[in-house]
Protein backbone atom coordinates (compact mmCIF):
# COMPACT_ATOMS: atom_id res chain seq x y z
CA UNK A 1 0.00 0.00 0.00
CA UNK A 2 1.37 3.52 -0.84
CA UNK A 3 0.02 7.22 -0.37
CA UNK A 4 -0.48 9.40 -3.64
CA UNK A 5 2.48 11.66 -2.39
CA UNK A 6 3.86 13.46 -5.53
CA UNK A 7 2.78 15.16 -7.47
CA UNK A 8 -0.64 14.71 -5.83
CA UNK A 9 0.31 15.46 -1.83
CA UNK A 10 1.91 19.30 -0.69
CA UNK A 11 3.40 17.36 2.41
CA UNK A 12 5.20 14.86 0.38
CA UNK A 13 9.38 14.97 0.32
CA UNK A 14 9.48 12.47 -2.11
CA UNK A 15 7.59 9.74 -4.30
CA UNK A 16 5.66 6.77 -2.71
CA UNK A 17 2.75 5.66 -4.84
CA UNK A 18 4.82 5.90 -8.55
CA UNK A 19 7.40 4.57 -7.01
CA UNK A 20 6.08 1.43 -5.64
CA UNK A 21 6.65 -0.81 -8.33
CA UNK A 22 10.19 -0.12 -8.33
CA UNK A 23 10.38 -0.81 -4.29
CA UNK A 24 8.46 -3.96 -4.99
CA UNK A 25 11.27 -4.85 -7.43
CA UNK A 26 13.76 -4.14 -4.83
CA UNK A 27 12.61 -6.35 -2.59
CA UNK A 28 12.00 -9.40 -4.83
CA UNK A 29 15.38 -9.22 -5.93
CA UNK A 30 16.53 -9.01 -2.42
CA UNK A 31 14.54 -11.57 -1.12
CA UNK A 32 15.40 -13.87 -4.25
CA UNK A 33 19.47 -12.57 -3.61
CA UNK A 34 18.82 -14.11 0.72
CA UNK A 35 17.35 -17.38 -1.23
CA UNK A 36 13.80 -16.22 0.82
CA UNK A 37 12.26 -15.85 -2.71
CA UNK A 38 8.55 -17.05 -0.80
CA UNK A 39 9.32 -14.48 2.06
CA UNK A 40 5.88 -12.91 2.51
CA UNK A 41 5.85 -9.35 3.59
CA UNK A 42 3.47 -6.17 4.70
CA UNK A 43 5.40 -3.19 3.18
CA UNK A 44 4.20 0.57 3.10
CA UNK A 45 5.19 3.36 1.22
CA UNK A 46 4.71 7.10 2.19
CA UNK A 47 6.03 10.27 0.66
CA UNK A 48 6.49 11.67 4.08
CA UNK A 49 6.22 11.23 7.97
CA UNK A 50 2.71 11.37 8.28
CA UNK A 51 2.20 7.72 7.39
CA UNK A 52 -1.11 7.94 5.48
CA UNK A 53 -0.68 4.75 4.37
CA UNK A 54 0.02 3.39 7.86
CA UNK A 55 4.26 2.76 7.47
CA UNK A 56 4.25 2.18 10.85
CA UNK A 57 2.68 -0.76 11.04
CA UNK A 58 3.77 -2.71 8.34
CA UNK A 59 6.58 -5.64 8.83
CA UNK A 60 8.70 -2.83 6.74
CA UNK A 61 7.99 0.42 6.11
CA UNK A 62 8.95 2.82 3.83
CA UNK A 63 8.64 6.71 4.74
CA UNK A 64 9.67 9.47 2.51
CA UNK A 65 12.77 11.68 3.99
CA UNK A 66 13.67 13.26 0.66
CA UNK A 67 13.99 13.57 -3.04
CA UNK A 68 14.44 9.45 -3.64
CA UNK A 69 15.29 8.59 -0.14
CA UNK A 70 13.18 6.88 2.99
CA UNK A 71 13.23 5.93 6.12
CA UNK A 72 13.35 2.43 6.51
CA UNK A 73 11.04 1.12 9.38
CA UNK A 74 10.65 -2.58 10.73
CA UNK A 75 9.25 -4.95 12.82
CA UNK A 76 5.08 -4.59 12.93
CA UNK A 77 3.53 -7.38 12.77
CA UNK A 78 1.94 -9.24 9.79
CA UNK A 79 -1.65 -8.64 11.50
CA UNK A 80 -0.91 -4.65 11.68
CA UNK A 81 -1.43 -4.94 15.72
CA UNK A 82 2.44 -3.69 16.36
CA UNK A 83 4.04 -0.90 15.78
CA UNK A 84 7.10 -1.05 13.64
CA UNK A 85 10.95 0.41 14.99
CA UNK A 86 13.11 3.06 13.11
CA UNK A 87 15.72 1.31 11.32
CA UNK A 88 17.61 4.02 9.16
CA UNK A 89 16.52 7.58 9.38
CA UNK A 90 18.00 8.24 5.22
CA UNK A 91 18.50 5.65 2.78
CA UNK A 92 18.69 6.31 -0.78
CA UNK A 93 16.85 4.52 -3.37
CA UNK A 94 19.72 3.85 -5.21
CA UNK A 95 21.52 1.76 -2.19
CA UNK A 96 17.91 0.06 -1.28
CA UNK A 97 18.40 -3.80 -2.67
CA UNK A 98 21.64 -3.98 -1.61
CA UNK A 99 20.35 -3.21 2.32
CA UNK A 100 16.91 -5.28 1.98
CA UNK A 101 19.30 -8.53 0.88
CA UNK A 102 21.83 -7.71 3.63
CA UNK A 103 18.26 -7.87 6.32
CA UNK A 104 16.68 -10.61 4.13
CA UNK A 105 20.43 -12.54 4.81
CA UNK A 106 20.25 -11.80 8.23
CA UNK A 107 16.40 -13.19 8.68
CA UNK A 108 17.28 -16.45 7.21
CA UNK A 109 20.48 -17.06 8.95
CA UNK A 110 19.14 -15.53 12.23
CA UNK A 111 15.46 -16.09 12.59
CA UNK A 112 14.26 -18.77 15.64
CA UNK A 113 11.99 -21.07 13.30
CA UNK A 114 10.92 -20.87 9.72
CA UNK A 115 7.67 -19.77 10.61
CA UNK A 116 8.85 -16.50 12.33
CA UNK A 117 7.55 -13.64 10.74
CA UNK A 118 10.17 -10.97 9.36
CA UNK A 119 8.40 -8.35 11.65
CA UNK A 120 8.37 -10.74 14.12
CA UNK A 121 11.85 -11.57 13.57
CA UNK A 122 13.48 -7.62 13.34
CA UNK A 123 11.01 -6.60 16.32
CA UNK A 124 13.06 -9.61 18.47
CA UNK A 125 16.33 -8.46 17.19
CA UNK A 126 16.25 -4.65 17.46
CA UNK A 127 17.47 -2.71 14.80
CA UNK A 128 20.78 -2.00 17.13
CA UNK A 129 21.54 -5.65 16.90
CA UNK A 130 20.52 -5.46 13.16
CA UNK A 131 22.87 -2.62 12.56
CA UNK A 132 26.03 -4.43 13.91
CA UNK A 133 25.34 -8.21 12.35
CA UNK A 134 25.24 -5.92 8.78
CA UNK A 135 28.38 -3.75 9.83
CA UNK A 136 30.13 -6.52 10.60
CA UNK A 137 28.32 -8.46 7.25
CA UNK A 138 29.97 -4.93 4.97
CA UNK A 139 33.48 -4.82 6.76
CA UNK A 140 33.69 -8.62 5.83
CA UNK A 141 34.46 -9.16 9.76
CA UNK A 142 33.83 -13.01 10.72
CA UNK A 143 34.01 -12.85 14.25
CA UNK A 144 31.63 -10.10 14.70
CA UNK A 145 29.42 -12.04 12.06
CA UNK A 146 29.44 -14.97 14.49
CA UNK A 147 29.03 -12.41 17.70
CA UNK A 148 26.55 -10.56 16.22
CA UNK A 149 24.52 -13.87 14.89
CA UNK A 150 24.75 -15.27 18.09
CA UNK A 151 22.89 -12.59 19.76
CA UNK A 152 20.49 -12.25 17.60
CA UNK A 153 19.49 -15.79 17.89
CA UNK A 154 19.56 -15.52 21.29
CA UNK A 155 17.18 -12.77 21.73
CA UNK A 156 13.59 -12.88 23.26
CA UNK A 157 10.90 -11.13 22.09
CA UNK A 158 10.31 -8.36 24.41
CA UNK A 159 7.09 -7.64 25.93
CA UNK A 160 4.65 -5.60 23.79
CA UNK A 161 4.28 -2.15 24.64
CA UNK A 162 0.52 -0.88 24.94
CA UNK A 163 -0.18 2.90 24.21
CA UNK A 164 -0.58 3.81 27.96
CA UNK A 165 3.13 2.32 28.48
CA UNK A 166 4.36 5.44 25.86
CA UNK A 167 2.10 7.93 27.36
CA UNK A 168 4.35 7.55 30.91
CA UNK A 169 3.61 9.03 34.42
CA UNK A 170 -0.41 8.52 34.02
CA UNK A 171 -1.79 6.25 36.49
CA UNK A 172 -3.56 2.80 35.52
CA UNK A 173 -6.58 4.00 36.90
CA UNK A 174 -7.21 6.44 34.22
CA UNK A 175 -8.21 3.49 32.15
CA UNK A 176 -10.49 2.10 33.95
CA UNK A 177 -14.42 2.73 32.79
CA UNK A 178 -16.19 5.10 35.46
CA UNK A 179 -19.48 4.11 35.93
CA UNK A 180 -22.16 6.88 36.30
């Protein structure tokens, strides 16, 4: 799913729904690249950070940053009932594929069970964790491969967070009904 965004949208730093296709393209060749070619995936696309077309709850989300560059968000749930984790705050079109195989790599090598979810999966990993396992994965460094893989198989999938958790300081009780 995509917003309009250019040329339609006034908020919109960059091309979501014309662009799609390509993004689409991206990610099949990516997922093809990790040999996850069945991989099934939500993915968003917005031209900006308003997330019309609900980035940020999609398994990975795209959200416009730019002329031809996104944020990359990941880790809501296939069922939309999770919100989704900043991954990269700029990537470029142009670099895309070659990050989506690196993460697509990383899922297969890393994830607890075939049947984990790639939300699932980058939600349990963090996109810290995700970030060093592909630095290391770049600088061609083994050991921190190994490191990195070994902590991300070893993570837990941490409790979900529930709106009133972000809000902070209000008490439970102002979520309770009151009865008249």
């Amino acid at each position: 799913m995509a917003c309009p965004a250019l040329p339609m949208c006034g908020l919109a730093t960059t091309e979501a729904e014309r662009l799609t296709p390509a993004i689409l393209a991206c990610i099949d060749n990516a997922r093809k690249a990790a040999g996850v070619p069945d991989l099934e995936l939500v993915t968003r696309v917005t031209g900006c950070p308003n997330g019309c077309a609900r980035t940020y709850m999609a398994e990975i989300g795209f959200v416009g940053s730019g002329p031809m560059a996104y944020q990359l968000w990941l880790g809501g749930s296939h069922n939309q009932t999770r919100t989704s984790q900043e991954y990269d705050f700029r990537i470029k079109f142009d670099n895309m594929e070659e990050l989506l195989t690196n993460l697509f790599t990383v899922y297969k090598e890393c994830r607890n069970a075939t049947n984990e979810s790639f939300g699932d999966f980058c939600y349990r990993a963090g996109s810290t964790e995700l970030k060093t396992y592909i630095d290391a994965l770049e600088a061609k460094d083994d050991a921190g491969v190994e490191k990195s893989k070994a902590a991300l198989k070893d993570a837990e999938m941490p409790e979900y967070k529930y709106a009133k958790d972000f809000i902070g300081g209000i008490p439970d009780a102002t979520y309770k009904t009151v009865s008249a």
